[in-house]
C-alpha atoms as a PDB file:
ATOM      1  CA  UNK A   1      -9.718   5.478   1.205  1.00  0.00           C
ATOM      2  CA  UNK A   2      -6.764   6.211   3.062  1.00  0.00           C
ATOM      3  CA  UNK A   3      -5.810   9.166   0.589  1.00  0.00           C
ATOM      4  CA  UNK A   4      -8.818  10.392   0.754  1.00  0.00           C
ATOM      5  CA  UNK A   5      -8.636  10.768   4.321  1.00  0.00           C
ATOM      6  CA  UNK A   6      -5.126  11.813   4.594  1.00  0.00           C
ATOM      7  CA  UNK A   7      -5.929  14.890   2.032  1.00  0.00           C
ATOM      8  CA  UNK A   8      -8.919  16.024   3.722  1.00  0.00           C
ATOM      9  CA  UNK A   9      -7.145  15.969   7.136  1.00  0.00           C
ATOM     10  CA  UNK A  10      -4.266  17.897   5.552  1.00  0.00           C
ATOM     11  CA  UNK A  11      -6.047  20.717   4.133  1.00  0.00           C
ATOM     12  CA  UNK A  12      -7.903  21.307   7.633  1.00  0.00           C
ATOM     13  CA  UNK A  13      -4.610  21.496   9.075  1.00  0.00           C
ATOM     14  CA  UNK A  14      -3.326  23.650   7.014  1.00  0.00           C
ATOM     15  CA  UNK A  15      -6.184  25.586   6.934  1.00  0.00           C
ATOM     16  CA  UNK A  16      -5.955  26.472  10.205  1.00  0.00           C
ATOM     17  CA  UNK A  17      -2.282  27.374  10.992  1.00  0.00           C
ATOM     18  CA  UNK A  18      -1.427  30.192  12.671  1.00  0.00           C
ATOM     19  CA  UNK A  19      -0.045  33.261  10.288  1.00  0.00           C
ATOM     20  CA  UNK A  20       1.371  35.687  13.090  1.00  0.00           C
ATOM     21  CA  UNK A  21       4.629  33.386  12.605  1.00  0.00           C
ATOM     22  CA  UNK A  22       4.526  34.080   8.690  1.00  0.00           C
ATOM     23  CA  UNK A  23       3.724  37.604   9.271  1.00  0.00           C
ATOM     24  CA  UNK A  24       6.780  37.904  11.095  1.00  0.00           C
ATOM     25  CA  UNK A  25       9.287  36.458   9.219  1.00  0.00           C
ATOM     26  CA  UNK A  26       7.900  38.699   6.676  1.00  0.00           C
ATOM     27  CA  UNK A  27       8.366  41.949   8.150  1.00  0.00           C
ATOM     28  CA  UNK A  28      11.996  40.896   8.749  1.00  0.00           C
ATOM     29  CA  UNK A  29      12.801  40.404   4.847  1.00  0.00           C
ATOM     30  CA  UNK A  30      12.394  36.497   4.746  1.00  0.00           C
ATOM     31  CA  UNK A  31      11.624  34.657   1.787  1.00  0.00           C
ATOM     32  CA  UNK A  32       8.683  31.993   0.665  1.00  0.00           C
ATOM     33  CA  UNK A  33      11.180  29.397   1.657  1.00  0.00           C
ATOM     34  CA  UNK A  34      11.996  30.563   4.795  1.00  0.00           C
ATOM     35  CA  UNK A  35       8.740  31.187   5.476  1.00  0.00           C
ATOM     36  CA  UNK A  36       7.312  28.019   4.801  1.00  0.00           C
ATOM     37  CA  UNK A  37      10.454  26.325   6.752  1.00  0.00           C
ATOM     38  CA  UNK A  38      10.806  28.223   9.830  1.00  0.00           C
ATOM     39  CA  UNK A  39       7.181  29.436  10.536  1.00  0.00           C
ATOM     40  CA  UNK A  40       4.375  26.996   8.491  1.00  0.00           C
ATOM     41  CA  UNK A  41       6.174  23.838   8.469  1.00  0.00           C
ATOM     42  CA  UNK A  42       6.866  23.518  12.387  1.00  0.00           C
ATOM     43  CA  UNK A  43       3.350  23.715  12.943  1.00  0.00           C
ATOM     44  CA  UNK A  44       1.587  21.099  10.672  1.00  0.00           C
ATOM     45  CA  UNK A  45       4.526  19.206  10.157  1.00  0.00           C
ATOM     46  CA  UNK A  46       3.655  16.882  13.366  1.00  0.00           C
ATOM     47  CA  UNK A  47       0.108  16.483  12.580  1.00  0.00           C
ATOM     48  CA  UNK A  48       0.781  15.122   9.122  1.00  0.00           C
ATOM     49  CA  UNK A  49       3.213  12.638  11.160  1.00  0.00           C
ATOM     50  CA  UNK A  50       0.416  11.246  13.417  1.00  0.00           C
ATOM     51  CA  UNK A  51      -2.093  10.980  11.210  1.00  0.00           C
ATOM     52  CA  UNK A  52       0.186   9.287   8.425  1.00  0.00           C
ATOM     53  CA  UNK A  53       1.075   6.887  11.048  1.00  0.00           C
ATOM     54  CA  UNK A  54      -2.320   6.010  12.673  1.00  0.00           C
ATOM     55  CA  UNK A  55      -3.388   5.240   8.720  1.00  0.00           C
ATOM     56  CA  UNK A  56      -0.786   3.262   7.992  1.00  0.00           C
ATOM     57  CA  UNK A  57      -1.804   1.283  11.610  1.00  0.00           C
ATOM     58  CA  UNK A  58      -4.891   0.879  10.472  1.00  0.00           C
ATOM     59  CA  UNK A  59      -4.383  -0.279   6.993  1.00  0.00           C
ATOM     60  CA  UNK A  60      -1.912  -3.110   8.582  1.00  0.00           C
ATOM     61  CA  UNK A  61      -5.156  -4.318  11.359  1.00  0.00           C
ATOM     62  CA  UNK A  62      -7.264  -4.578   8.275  1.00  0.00           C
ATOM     63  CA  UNK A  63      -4.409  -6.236   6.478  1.00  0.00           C
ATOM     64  CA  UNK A  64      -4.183  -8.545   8.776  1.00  0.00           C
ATOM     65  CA  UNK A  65      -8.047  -9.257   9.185  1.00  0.00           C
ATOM     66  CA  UNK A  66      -8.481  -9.941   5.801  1.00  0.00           C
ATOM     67  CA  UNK A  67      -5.759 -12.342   5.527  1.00  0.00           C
ATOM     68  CA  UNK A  68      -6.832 -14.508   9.019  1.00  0.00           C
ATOM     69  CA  UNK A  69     -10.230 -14.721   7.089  1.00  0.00           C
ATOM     70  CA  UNK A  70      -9.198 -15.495   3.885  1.00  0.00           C
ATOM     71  CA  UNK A  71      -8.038 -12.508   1.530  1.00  0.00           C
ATOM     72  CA  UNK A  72      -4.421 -12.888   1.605  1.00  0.00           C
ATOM     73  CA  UNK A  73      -2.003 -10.643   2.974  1.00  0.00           C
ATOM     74  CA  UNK A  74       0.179 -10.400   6.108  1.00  0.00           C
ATOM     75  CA  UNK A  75      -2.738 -12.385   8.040  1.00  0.00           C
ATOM     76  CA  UNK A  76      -2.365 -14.677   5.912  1.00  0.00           C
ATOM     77  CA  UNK A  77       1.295 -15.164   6.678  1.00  0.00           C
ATOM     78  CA  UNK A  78       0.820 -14.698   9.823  1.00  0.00           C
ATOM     79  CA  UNK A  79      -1.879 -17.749  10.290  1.00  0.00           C
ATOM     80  CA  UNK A  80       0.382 -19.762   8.627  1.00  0.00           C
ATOM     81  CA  UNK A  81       3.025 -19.237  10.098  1.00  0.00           C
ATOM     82  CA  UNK A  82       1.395 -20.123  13.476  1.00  0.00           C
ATOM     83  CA  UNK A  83      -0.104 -23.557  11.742  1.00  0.00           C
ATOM     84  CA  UNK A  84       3.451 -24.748  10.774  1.00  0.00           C
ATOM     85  CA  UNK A  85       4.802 -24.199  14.385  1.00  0.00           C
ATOM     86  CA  UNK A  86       7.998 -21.236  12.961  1.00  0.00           C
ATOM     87  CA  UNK A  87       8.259 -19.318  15.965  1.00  0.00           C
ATOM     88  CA  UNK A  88      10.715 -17.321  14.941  1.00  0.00           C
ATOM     89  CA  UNK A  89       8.686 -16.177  11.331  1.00  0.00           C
ATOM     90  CA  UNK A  90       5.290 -16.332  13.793  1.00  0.00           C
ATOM     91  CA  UNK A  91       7.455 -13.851  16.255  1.00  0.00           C
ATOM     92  CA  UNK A  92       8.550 -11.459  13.222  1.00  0.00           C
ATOM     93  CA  UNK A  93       5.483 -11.326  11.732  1.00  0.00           C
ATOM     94  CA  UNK A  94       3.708 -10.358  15.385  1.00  0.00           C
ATOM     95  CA  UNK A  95       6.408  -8.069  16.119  1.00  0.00           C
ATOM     96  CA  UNK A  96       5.883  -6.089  12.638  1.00  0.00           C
ATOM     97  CA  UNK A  97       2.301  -5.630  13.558  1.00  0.00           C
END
């Protein structure tokens, strides 16, 4: 799911970035490369940053859900962690989240 996602929100952003940058660099003499570095890149790079990092939040909540119910993973951990009284493994694990 989270690939899924990711993909379709990366081809919308890179559907709509701006060209007047890459039109510019062009009429200078720059290359593909320097094209894509200095006048695509800039622009969707910090998009692709927030919405790799909100996925990856939400795929450690659920994570976590699924364990404190029952389907293993970091909740898991995390529940018993709190049941054997380690603070300091209950702390790490919180923190992480």
């Amino acid at each position: 799911h989270s690939i899924g996602a990711l993909g379709k929100l990366f081809y919308e952003i890179n559907e709509n970035i701006d060209m007047r940058p890459e039109e510019g660099l062009r009429a200078v003499g720059a290359n593909w490369f320097e094209r894509v570095r200095f006048a695509d890149l800039p622009q969707v790079l910090p998009n692709f940053m927030s919405y790799t990092l909100l996925r990856i939040e939400i795929n450690v909540r659920i994570s976590t859900i699924m364990g404190a119910v029952g389907g293993g993973g970091i909740g898991e951990e995390l529940k018993l962690a709190i049941s054997r009284g380690f603070g300091a493994k209950t702390l790490a694990l919180v923190l992480l989240l």
